[in-house]
Structures are given as C-alpha cells and as structure tokens.
PDB file of N, CA and C in Angstrom:
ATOM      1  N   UNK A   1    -119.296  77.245  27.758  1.00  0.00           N
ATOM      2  CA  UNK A   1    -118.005  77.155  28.393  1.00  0.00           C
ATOM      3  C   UNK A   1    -118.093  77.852  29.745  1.00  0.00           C
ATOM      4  N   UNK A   2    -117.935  77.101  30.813  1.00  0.00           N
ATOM      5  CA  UNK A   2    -117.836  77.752  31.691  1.00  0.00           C
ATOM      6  C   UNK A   2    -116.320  78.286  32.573  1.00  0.00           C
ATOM      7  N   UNK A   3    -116.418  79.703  33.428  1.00  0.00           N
ATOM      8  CA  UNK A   3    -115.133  80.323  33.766  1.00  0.00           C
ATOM      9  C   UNK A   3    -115.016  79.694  34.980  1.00  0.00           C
ATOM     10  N   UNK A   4    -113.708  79.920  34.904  1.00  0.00           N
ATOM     11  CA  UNK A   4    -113.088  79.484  36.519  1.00  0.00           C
ATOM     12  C   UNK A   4    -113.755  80.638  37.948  1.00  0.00           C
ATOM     13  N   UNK A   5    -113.579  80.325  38.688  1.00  0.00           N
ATOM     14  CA  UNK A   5    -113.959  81.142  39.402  1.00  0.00           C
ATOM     15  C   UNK A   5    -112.695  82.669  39.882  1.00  0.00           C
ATOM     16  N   UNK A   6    -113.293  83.583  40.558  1.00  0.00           N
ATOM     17  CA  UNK A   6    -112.893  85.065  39.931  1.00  0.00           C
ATOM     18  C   UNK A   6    -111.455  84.310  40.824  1.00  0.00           C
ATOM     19  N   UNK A   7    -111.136  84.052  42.026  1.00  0.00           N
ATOM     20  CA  UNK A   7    -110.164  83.581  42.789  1.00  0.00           C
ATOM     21  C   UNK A   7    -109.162  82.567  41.955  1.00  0.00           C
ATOM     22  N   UNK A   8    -109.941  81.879  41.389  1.00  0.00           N
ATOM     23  CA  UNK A   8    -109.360  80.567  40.958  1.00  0.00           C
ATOM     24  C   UNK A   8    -108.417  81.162  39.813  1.00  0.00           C
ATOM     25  N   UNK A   9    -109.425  81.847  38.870  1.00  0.00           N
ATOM     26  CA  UNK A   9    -108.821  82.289  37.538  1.00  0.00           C
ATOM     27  C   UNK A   9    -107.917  83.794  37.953  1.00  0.00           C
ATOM     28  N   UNK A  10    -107.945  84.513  38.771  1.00  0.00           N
ATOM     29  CA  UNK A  10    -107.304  85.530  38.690  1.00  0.00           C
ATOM     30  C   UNK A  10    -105.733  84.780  38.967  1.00  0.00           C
ATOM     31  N   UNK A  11    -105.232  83.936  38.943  1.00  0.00           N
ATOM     32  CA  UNK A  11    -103.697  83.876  39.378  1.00  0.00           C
ATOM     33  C   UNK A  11    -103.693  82.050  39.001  1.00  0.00           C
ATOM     34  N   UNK A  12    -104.418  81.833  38.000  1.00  0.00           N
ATOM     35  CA  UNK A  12    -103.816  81.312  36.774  1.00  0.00           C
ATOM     36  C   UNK A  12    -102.875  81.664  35.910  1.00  0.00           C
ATOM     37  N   UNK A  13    -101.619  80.951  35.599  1.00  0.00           N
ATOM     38  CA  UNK A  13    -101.004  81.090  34.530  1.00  0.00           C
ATOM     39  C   UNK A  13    -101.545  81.118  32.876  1.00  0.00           C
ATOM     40  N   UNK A  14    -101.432  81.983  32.066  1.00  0.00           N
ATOM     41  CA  UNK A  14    -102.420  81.881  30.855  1.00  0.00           C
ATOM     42  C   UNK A  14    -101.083  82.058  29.681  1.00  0.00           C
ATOM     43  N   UNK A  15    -101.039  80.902  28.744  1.00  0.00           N
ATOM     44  CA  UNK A  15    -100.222  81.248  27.454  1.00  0.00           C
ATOM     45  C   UNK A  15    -100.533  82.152  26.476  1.00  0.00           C
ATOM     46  N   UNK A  16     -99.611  82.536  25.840  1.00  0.00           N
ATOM     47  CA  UNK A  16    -100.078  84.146  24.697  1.00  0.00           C
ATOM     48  C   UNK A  16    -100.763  83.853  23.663  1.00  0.00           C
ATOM     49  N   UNK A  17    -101.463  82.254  23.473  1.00  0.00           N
ATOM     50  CA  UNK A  17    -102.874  82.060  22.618  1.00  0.00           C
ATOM     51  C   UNK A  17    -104.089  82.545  23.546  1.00  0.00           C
ATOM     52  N   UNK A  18    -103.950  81.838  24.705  1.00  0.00           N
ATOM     53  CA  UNK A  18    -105.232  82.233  26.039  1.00  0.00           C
ATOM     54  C   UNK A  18    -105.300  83.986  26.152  1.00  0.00           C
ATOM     55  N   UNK A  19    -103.756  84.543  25.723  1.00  0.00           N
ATOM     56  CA  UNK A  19    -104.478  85.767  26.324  1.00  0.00           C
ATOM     57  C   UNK A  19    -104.779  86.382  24.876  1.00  0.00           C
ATOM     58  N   UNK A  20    -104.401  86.101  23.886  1.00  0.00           N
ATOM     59  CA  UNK A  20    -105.134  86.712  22.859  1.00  0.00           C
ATOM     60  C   UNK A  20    -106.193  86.018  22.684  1.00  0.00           C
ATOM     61  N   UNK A  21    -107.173  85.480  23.158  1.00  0.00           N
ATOM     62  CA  UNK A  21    -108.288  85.133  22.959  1.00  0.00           C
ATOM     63  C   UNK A  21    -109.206  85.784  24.042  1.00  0.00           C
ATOM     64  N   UNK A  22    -108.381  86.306  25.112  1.00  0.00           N
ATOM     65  CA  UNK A  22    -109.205  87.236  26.306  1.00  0.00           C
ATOM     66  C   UNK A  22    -109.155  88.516  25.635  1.00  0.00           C
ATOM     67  N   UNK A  23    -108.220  88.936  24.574  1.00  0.00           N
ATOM     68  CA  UNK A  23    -108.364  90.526  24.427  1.00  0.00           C
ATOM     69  C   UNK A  23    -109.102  90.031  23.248  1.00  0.00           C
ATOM     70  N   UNK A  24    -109.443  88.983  22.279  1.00  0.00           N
ATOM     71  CA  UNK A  24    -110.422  89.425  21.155  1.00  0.00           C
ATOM     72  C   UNK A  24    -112.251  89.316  22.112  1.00  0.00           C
ATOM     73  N   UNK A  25    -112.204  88.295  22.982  1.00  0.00           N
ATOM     74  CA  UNK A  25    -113.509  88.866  24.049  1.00  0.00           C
ATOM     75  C   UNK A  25    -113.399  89.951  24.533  1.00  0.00           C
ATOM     76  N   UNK A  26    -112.249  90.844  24.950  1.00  0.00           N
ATOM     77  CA  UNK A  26    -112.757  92.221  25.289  1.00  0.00           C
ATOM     78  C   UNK A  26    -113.060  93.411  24.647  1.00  0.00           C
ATOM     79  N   UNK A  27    -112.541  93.070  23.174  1.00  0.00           N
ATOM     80  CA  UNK A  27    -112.897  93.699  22.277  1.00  0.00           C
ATOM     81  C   UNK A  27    -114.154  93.555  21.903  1.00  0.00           C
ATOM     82  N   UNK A  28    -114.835  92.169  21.593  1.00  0.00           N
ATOM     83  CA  UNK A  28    -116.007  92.138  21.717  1.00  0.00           C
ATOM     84  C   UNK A  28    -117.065  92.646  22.789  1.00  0.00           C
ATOM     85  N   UNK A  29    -116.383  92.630  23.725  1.00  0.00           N
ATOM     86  CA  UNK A  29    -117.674  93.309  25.006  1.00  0.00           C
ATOM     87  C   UNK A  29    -118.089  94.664  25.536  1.00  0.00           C
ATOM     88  N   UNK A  30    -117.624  95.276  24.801  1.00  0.00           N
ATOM     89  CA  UNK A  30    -117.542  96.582  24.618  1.00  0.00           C
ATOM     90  C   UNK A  30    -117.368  97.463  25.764  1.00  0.00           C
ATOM     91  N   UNK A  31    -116.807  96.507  26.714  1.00  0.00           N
ATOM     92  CA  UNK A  31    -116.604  96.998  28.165  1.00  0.00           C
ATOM     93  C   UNK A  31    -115.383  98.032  28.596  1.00  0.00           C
ATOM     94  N   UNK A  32    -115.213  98.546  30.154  1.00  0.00           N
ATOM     95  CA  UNK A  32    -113.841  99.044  29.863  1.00  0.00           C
ATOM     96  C   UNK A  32    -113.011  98.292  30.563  1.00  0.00           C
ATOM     97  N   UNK A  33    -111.757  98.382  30.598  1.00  0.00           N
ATOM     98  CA  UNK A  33    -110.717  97.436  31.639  1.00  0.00           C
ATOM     99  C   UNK A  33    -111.273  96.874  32.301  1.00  0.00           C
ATOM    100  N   UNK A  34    -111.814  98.084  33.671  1.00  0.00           N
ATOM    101  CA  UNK A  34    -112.045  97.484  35.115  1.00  0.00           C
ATOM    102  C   UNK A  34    -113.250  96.331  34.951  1.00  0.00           C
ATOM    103  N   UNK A  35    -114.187  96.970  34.372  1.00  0.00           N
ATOM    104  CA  UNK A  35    -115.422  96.228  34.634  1.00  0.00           C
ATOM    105  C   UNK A  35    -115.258  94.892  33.556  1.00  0.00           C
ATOM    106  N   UNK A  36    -114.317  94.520  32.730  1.00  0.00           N
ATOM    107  CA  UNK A  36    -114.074  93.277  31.788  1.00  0.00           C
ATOM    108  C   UNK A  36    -113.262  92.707  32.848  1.00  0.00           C
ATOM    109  N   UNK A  37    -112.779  93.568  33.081  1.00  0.00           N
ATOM    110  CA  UNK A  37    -111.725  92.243  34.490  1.00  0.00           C
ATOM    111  C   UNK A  37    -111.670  91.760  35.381  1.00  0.00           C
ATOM    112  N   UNK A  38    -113.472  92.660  36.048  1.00  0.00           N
ATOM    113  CA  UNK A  38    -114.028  92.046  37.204  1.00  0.00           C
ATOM    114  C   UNK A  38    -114.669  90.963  36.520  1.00  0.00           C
ATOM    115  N   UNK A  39    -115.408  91.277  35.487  1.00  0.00           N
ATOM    116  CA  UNK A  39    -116.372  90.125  35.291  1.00  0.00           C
ATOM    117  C   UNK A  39    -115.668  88.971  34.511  1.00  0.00           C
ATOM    118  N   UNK A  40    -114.332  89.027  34.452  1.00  0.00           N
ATOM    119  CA  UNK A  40    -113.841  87.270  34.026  1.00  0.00           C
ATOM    120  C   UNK A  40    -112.496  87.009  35.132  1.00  0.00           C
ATOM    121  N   UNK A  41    -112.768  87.799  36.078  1.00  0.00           N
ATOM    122  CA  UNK A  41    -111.694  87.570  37.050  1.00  0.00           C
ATOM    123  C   UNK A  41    -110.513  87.536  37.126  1.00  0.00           C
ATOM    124  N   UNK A  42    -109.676  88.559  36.146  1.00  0.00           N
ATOM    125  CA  UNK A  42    -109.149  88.659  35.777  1.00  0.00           C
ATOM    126  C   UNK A  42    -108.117  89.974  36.503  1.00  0.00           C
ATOM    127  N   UNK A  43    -106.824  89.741  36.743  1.00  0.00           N
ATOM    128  CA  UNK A  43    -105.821  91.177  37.577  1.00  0.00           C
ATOM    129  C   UNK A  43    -105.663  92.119  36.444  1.00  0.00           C
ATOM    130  N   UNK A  44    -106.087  93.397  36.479  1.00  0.00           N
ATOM    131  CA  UNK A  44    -106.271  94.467  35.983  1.00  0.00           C
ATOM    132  C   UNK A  44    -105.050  94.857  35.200  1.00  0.00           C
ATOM    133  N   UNK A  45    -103.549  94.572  36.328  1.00  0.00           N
ATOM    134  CA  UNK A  45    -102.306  94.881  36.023  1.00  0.00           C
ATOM    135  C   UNK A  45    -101.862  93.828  35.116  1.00  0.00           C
ATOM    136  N   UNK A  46    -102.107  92.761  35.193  1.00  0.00           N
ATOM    137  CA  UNK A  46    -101.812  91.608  34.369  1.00  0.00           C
ATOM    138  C   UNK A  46    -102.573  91.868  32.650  1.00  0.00           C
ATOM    139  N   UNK A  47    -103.646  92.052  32.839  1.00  0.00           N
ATOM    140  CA  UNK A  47    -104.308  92.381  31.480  1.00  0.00           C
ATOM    141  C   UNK A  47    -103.477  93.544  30.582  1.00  0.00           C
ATOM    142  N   UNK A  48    -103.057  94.569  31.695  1.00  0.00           N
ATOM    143  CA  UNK A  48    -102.528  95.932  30.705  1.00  0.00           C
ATOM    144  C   UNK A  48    -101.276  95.472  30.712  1.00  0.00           C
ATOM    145  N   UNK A  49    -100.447  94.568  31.252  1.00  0.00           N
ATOM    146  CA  UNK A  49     -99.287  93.787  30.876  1.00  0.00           C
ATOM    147  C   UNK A  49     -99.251  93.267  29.482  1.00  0.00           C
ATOM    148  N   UNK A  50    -100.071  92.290  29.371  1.00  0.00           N
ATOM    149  CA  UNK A  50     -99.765  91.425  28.240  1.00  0.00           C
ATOM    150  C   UNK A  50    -100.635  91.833  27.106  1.00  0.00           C
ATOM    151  N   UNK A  51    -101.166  93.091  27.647  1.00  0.00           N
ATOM    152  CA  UNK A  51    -101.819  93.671  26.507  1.00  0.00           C
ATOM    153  C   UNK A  51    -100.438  94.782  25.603  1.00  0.00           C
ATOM    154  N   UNK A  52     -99.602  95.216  26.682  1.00  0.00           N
ATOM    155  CA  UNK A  52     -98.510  96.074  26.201  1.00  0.00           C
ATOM    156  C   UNK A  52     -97.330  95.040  25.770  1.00  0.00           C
ATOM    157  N   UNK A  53     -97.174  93.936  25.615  1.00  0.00           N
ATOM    158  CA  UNK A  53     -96.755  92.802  25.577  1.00  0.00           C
ATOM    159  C   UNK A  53     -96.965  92.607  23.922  1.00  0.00           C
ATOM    160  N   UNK A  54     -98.253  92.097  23.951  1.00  0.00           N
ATOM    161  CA  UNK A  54     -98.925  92.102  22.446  1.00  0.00           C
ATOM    162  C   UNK A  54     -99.098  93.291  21.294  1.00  0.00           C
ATOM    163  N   UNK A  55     -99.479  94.506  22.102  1.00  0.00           N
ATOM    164  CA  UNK A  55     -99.503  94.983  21.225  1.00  0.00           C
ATOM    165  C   UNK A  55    -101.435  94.993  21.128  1.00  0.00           C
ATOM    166  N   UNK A  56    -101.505  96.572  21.725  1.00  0.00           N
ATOM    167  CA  UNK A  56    -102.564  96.817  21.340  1.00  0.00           C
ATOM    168  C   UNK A  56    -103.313  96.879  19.729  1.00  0.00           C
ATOM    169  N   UNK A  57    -104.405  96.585  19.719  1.00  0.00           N
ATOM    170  CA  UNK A  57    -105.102  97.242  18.089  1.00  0.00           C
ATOM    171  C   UNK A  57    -105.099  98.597  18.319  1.00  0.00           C
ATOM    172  N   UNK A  58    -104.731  99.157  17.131  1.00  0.00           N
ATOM    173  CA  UNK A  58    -105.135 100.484  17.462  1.00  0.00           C
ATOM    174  C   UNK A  58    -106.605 101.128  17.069  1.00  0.00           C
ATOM    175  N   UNK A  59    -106.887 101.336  17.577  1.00  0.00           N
ATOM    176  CA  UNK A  59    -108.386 102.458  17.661  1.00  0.00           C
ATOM    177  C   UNK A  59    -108.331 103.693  16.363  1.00  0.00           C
ATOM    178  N   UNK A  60    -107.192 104.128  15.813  1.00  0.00           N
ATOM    179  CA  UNK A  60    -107.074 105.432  15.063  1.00  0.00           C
ATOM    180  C   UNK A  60    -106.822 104.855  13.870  1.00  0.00           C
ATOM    181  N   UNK A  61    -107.113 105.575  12.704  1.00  0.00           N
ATOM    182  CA  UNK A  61    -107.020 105.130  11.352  1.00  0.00           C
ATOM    183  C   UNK A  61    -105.439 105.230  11.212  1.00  0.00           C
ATOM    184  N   UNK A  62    -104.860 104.532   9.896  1.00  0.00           N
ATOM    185  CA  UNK A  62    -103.390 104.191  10.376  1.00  0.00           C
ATOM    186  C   UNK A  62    -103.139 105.499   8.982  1.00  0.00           C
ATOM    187  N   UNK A  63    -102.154 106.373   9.578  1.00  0.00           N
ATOM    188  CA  UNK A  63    -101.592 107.789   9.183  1.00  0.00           C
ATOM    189  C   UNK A  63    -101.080 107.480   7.801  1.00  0.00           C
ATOM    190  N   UNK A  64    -101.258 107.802   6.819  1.00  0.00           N
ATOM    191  CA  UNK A  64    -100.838 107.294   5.126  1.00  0.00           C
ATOM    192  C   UNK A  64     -99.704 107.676   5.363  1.00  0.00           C
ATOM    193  N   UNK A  65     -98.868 106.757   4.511  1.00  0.00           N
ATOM    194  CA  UNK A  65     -97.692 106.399   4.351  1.00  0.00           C
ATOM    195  C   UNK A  65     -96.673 107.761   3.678  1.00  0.00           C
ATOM    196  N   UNK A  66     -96.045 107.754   4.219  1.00  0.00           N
ATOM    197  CA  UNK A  66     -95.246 108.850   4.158  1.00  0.00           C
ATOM    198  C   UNK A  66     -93.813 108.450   2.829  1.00  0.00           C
ATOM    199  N   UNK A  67     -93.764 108.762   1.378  1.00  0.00           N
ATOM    200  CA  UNK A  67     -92.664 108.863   0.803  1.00  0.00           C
ATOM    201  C   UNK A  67     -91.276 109.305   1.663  1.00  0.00           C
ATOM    202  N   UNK A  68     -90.313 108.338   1.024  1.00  0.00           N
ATOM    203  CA  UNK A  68     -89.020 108.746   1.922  1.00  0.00           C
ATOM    204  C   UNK A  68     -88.131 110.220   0.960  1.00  0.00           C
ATOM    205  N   UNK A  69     -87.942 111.161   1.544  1.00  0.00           N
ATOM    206  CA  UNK A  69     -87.670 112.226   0.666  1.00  0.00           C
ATOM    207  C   UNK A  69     -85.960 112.092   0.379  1.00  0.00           C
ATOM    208  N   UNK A  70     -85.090 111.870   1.415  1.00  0.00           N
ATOM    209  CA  UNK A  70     -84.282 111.575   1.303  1.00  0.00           C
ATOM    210  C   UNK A  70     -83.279 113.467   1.519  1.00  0.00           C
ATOM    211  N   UNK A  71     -82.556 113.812   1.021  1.00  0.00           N
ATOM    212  CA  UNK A  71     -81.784 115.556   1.465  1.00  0.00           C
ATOM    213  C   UNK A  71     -82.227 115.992   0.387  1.00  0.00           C
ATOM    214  N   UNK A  72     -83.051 116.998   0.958  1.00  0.00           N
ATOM    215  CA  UNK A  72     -83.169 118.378   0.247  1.00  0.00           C
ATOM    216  C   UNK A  72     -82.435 119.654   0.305  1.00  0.00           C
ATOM    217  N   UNK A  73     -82.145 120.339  -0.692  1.00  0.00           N
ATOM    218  CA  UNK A  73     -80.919 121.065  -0.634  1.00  0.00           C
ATOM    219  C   UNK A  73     -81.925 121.933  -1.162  1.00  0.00           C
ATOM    220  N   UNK A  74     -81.751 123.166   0.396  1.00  0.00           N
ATOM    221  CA  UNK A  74     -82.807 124.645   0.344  1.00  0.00           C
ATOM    222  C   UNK A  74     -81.869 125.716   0.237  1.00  0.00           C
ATOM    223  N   UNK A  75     -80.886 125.256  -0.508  1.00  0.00           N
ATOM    224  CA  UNK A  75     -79.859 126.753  -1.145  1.00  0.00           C
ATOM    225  C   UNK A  75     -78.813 127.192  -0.009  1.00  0.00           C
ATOM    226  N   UNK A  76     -78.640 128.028  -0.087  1.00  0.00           N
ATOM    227  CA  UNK A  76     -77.242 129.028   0.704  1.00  0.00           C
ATOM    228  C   UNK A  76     -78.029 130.036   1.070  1.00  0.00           C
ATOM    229  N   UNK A  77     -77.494 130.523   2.168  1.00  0.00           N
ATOM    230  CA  UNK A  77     -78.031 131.869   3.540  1.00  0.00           C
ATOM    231  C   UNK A  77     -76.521 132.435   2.988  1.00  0.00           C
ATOM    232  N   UNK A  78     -76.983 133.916   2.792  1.00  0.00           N
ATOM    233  CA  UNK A  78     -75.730 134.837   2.880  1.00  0.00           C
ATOM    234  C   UNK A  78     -75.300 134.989   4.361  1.00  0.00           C
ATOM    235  N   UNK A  79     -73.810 134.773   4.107  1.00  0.00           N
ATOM    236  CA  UNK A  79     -73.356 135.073   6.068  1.00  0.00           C
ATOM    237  C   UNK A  79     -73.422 136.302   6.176  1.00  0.00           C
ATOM    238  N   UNK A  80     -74.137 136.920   7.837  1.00  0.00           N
ATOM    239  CA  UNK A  80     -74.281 137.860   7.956  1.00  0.00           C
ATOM    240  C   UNK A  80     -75.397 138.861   7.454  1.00  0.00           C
ATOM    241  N   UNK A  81     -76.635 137.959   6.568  1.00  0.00           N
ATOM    242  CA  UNK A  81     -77.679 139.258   6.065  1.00  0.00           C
ATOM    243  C   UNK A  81     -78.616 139.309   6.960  1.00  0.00           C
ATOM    244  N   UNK A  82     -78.715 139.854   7.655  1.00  0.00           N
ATOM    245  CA  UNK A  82     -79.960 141.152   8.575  1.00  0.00           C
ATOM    246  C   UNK A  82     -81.423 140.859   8.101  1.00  0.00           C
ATOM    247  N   UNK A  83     -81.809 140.257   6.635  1.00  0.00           N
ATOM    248  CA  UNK A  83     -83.032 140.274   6.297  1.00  0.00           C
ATOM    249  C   UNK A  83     -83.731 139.008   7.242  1.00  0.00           C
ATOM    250  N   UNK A  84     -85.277 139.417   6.798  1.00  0.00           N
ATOM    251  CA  UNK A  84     -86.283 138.211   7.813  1.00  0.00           C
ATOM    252  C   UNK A  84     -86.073 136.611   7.024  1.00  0.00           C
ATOM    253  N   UNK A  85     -85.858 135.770   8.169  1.00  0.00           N
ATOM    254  CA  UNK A  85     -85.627 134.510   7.526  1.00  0.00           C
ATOM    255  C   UNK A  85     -86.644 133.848   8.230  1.00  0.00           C
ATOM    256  N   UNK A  86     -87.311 132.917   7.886  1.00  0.00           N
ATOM    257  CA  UNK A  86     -88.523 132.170   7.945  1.00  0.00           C
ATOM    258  C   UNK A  86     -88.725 130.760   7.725  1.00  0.00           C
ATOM    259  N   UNK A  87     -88.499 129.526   8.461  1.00  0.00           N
ATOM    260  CA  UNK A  87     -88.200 127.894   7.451  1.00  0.00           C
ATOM    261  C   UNK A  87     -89.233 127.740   9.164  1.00  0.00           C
ATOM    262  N   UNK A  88     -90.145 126.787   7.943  1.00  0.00           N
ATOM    263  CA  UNK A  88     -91.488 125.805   8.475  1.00  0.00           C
ATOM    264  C   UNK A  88     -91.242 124.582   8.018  1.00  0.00           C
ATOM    265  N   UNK A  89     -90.833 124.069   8.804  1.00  0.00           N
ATOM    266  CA  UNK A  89     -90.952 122.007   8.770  1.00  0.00           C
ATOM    267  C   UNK A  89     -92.225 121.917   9.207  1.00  0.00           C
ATOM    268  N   UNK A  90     -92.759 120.754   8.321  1.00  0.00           N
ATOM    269  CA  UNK A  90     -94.065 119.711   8.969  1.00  0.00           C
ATOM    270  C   UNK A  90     -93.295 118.141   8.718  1.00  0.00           C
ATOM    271  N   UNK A  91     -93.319 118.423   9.748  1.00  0.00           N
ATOM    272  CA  UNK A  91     -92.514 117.067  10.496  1.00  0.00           C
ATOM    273  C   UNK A  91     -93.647 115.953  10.786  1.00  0.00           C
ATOM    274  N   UNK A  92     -94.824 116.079  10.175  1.00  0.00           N
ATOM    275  CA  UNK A  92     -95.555 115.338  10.200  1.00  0.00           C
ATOM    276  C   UNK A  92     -96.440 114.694  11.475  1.00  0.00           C
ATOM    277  N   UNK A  93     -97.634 114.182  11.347  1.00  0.00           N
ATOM    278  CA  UNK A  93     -97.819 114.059  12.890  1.00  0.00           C
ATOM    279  C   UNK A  93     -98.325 115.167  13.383  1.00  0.00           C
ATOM    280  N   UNK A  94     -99.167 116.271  12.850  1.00  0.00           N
ATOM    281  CA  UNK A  94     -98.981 117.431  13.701  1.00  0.00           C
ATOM    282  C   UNK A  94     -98.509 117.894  13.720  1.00  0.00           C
ATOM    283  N   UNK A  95     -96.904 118.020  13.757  1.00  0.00           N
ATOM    284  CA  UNK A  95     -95.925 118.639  14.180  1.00  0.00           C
ATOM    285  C   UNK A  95     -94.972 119.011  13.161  1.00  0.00           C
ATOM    286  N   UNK A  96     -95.182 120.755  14.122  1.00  0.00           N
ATOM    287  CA  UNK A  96     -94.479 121.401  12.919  1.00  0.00           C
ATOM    288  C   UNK A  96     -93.537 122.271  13.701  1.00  0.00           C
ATOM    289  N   UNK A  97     -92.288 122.365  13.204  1.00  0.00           N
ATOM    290  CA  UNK A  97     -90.818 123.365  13.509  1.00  0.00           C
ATOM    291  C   UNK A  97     -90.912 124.488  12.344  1.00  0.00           C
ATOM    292  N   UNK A  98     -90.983 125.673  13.241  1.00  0.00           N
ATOM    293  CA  UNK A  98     -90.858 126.665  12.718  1.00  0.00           C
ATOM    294  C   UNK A  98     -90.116 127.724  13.540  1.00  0.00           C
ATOM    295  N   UNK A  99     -88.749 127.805  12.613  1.00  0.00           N
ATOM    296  CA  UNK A  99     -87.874 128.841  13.452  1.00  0.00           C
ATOM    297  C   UNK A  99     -87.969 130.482  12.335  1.00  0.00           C
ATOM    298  N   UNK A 100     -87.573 131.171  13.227  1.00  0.00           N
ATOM    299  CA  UNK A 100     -87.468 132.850  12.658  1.00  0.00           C
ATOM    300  C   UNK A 100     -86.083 133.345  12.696  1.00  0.00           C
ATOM    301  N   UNK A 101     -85.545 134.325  11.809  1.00  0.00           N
ATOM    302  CA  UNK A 101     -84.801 135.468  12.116  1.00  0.00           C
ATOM    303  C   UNK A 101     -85.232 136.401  11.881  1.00  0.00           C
ATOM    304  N   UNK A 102     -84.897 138.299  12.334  1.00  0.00           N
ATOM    305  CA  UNK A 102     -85.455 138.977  11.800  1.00  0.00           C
ATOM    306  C   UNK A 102     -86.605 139.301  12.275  1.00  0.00           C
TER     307      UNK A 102
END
C-alpha cells in the first residue's frame, strides 16, 4: 500500500475508521508522536486531536474495581472535648485526607 505524499496527506480529510487505523499503526511502530507523524505525513496537532477524540488506550493497568460503600456512620464527637482527634480517608488513587485536632 502505498502513502500519499507528506503534503498531499497532511491536509487530507480522514474518517474515524481511517484514523483508528493510523493509531493501531502507531501503536504498532513503536515510535513517538513527532517522528510517527513525520514519517506518514501526518499534522502533529491533528493526531493528538482525534486521538483525545477517541480516546486513548491506556498504558497503566486498569485500578481494581472499587465496591460501592455507600454512608458509614463513624459515631458522635463530644461537643467541645479538647482530646486528640485523628480521621484518615484513602480516597483512593493515592490519595489520602487526613485531618487532626489536638
């Protein structure tokens, strides 16, 4: 199969079968952006368009599924006690809220 030329093909119109068939070749070529988009002549900005369009693959293993917990009921705070208070969320993701009193 031969390509259009880099002029010709860079400012072609391409339908969203054509361009998912350019991102499963760039996946195959183990290239990065620039240099996959010089070598099929392709606009750099246009590729990370309809790549954010589609919907990248992702690269990272996909984060296990999280049970829905639904309200948890962590008791009653006396109003007014002076003692050290301490609550750690893992909010998952990394991310964790942890506030203090005391």
């Amino acid at each position: 199969m031969t390509r259009a030329t880099a002029t010709n093909n860079k400012w072609r119109r391409r339908s969203r079968q054509e361009w998912e068939t350019v991102f499963a070749r760039f996946a195959a070529s183990g290239l990065g952006i620039e240099p996959f988009c010089a070598r099929e002549g392709l606009s750099e900005s246009s590729f990370r368009r309809w790549r954010s369009l589609l919907g990248e693959p992702s690269t990272q293993p996909a984060a296990p599924a999280m049970e829905a917990t639904g309200f948890v009921d962590a008791g009653t705070l006396k109003l007014g006690g002076t003692g050290r208070l301490e609550l750690r969320l893992d909010l998952g993701d990394g991310v964790i809220l942890h506030l203090s009193r005391g």
